[in-house]
N, C-alpha and C. Protein backbone atom coordinates (compact mmCIF):
# COMPACT_ATOMS: atom_id res chain seq x y z
N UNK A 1 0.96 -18.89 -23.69
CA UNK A 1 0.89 -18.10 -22.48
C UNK A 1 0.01 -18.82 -21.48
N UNK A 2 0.16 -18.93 -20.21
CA UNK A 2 -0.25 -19.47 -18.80
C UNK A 2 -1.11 -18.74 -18.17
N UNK A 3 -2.24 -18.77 -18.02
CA UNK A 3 -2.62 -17.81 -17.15
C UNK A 3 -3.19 -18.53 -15.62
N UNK A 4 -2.87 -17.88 -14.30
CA UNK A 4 -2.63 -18.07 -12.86
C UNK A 4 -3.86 -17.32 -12.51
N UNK A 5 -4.65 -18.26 -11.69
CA UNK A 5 -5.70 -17.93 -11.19
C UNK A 5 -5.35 -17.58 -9.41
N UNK A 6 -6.35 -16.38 -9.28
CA UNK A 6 -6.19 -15.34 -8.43
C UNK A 6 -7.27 -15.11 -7.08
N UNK A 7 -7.03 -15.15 -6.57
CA UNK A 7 -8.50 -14.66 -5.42
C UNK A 7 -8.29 -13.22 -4.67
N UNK A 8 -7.22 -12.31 -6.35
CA UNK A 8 -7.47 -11.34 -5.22
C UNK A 8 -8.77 -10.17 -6.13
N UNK A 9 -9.16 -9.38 -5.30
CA UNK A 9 -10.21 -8.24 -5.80
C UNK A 9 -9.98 -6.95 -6.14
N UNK A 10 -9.00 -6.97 -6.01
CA UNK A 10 -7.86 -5.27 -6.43
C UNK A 10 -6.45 -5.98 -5.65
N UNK A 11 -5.62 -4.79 -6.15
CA UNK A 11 -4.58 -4.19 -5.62
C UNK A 11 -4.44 -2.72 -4.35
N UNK A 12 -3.75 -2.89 -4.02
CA UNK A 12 -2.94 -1.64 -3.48
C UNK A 12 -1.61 -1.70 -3.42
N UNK A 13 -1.11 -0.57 -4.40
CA UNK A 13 0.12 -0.37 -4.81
C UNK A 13 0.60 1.03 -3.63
N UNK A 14 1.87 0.14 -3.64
CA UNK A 14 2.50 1.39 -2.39
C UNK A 14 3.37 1.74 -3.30
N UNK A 15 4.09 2.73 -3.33
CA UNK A 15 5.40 3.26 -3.67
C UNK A 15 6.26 3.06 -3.18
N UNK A 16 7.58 2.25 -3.82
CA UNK A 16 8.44 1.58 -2.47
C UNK A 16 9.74 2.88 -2.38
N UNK A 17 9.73 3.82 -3.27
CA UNK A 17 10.79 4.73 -3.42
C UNK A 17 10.24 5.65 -2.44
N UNK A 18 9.12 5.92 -2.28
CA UNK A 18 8.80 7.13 -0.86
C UNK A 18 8.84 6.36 0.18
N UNK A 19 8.43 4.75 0.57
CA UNK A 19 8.38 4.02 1.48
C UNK A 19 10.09 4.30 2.07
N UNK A 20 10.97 3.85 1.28
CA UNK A 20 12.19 4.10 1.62
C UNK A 20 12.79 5.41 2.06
N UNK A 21 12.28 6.37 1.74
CA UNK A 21 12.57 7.85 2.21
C UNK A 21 12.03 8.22 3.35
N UNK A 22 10.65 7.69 4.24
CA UNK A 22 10.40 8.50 4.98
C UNK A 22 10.46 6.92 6.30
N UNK A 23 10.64 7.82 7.49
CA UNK A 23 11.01 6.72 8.47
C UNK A 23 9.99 5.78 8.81
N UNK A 24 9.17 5.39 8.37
CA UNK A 24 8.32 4.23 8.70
C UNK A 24 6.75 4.64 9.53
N UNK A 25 5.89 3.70 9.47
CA UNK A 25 5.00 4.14 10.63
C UNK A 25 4.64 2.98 11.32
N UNK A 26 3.56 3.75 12.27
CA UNK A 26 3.41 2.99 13.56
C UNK A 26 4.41 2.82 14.64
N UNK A 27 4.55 2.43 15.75
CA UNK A 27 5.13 2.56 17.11
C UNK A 27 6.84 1.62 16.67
N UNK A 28 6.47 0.77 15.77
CA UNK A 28 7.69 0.43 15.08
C UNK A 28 8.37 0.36 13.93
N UNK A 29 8.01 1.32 13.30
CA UNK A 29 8.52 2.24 11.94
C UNK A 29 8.54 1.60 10.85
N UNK A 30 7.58 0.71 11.11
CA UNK A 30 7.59 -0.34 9.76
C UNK A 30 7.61 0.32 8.57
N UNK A 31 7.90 -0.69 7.35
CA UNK A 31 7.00 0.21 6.14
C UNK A 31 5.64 0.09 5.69
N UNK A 32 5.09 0.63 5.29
CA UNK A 32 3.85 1.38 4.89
C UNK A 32 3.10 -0.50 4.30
N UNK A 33 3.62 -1.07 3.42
CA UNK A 33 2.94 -1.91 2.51
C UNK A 33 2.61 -2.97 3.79
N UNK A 34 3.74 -3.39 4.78
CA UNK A 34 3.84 -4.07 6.09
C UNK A 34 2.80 -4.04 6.55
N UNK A 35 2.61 -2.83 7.27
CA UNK A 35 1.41 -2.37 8.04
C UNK A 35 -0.02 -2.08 7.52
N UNK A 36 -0.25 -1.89 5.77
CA UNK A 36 -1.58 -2.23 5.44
C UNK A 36 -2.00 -3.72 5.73
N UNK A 37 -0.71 -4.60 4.75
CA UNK A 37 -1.20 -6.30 4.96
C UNK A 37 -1.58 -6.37 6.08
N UNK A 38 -0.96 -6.44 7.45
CA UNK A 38 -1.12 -6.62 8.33
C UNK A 38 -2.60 -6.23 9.04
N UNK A 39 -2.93 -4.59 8.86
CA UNK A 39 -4.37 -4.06 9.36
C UNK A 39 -5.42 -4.32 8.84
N UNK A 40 -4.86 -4.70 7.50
CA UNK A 40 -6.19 -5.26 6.49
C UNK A 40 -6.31 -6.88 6.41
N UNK A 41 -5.69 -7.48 7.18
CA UNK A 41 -5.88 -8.87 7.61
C UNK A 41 -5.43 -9.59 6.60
N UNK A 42 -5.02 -9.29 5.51
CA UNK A 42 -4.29 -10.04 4.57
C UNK A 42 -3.14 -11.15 4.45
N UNK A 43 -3.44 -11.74 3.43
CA UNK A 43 -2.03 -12.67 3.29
C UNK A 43 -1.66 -12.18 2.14
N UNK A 44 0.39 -13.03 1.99
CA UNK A 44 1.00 -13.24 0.66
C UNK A 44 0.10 -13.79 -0.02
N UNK A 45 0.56 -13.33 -1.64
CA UNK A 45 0.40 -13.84 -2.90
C UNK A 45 -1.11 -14.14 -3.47
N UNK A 46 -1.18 -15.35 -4.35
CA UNK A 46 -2.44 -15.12 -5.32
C UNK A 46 -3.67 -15.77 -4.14
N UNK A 47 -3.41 -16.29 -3.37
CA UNK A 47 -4.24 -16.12 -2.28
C UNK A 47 -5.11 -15.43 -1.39
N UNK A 48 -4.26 -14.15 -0.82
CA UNK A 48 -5.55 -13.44 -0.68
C UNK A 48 -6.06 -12.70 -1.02
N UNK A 49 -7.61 -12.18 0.03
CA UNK A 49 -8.31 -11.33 -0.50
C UNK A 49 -7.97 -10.25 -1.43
N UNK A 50 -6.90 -9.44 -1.30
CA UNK A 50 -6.48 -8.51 -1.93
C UNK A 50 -4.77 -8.57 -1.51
N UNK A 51 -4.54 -8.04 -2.70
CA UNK A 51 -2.94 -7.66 -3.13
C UNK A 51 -2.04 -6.52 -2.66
N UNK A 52 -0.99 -6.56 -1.96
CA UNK A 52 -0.49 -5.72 -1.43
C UNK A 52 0.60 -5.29 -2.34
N UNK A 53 0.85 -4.22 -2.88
CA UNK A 53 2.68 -4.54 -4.23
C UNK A 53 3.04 -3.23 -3.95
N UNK A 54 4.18 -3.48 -3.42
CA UNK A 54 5.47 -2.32 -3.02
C UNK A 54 5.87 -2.12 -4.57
N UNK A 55 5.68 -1.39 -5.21
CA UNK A 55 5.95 -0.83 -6.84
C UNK A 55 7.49 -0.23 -6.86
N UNK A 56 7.70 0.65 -7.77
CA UNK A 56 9.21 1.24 -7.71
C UNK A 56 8.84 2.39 -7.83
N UNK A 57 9.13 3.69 -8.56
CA UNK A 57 8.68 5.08 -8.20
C UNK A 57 7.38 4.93 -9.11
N UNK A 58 6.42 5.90 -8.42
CA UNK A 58 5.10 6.19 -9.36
C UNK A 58 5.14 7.36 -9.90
N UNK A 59 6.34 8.24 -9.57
CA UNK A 59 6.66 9.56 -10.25
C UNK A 59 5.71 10.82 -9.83
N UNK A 60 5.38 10.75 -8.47
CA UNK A 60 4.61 11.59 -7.69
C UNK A 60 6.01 12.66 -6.69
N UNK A 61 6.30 11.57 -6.18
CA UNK A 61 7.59 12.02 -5.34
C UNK A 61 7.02 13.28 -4.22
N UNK A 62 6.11 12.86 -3.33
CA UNK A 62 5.83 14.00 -2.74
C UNK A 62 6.57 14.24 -1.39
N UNK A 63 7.00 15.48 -0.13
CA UNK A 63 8.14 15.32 0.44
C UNK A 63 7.19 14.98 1.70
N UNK A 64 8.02 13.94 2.75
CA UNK A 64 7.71 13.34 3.63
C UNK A 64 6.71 12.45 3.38
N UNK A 65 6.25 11.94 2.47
CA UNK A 65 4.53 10.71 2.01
C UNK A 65 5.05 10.17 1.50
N UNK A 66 4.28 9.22 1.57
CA UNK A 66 4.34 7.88 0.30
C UNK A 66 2.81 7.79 -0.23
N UNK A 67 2.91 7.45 -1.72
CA UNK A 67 1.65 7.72 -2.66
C UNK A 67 1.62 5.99 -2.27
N UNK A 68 -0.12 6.19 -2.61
CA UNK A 68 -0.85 4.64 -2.34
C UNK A 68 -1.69 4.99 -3.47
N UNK A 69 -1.79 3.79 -4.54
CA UNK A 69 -3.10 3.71 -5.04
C UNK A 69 -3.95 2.21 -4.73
N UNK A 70 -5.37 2.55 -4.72
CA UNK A 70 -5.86 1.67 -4.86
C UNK A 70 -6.94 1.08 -6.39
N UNK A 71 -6.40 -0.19 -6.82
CA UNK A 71 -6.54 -0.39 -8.03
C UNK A 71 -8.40 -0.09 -7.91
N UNK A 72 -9.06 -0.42 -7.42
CA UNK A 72 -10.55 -0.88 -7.10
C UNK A 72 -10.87 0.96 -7.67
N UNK A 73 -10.11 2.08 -7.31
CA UNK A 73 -10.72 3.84 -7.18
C UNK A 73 -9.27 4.13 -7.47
N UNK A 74 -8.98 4.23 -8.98
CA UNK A 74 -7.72 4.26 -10.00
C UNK A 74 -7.93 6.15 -9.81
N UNK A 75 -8.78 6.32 -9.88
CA UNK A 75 -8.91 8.19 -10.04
C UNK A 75 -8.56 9.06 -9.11
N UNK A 76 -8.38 7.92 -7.78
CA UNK A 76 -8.18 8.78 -6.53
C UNK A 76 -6.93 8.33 -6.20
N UNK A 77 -5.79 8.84 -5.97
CA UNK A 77 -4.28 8.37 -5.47
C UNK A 77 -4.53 9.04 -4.19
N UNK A 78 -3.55 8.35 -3.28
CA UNK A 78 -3.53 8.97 -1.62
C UNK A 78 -1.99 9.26 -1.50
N UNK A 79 -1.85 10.30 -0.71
CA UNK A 79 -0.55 10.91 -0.37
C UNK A 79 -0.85 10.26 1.09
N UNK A 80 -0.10 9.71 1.97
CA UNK A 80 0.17 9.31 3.01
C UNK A 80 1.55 10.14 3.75
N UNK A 81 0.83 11.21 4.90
CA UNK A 81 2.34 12.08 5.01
C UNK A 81 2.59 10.95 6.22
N UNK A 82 4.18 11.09 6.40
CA UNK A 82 5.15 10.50 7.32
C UNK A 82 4.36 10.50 8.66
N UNK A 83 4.15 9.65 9.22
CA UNK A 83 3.70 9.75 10.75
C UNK A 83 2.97 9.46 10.67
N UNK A 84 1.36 9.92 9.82
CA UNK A 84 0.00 9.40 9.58
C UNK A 84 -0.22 7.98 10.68
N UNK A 85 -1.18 8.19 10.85
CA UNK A 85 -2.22 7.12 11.91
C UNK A 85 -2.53 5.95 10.74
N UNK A 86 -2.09 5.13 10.66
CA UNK A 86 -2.02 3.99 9.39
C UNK A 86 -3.54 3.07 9.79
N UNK A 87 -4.12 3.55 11.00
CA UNK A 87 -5.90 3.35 11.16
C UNK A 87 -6.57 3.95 10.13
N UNK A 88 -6.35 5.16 9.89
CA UNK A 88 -7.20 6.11 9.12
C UNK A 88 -7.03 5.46 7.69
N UNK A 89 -5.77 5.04 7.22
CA UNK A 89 -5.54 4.73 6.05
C UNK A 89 -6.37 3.53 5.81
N UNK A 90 -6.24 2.97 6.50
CA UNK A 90 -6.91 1.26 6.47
C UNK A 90 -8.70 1.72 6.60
N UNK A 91 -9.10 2.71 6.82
CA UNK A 91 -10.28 2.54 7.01
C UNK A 91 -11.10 3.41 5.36
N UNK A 92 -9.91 4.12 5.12
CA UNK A 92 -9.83 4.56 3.56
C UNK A 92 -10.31 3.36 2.39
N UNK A 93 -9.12 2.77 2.86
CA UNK A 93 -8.76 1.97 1.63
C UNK A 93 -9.80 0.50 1.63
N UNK A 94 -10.68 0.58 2.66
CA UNK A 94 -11.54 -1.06 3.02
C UNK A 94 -12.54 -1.19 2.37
């Protein structure tokens, strides 16, 4: 077995099955995982600071949100309803 060295410090796992259900945020309806990398200054892959991963269902399924966890505070999951100010989220999750 190989093991791949990393520089990231957690995760944040989006749910890509609610991402897909609800229309996007911000002024151009992006999806959700888009617009954290982006506010949280991040890059792709084992490079940066932290990890962005669009997952498949987390089996929350809540209506109009998409569930976020962040690996760093495993006890606390976030419901993100549709529309949400994706500032507030980013200032959550920093």
């Amino acid at each position: 077995m190989k093991t791949l060295r990393s520089d990231w410090e957690g995760a944040i796992l989006v749910c890509g099955k609610c991402s897909r259900k609800v229309d996007g945020f911000g002024p151009k309806k992006r999806p959700l995982a888009k617009m954290l990398r982006k506010l949280l200054g991040l890059g792709k892959g084992r490079r940066a600071r932290m990890g962005i991963v669009e997952t498949r269902c987390l089996g929350v399924c809540p209506k109009r949100g998409v569930v976020v966890v962040d690996t760093r505070r495993p006890d606390g999951w976030l419901v993100v309803p549709e529309g949400a100010d994706v500032e507030a989220v980013v200032e959550r999750l920093a």
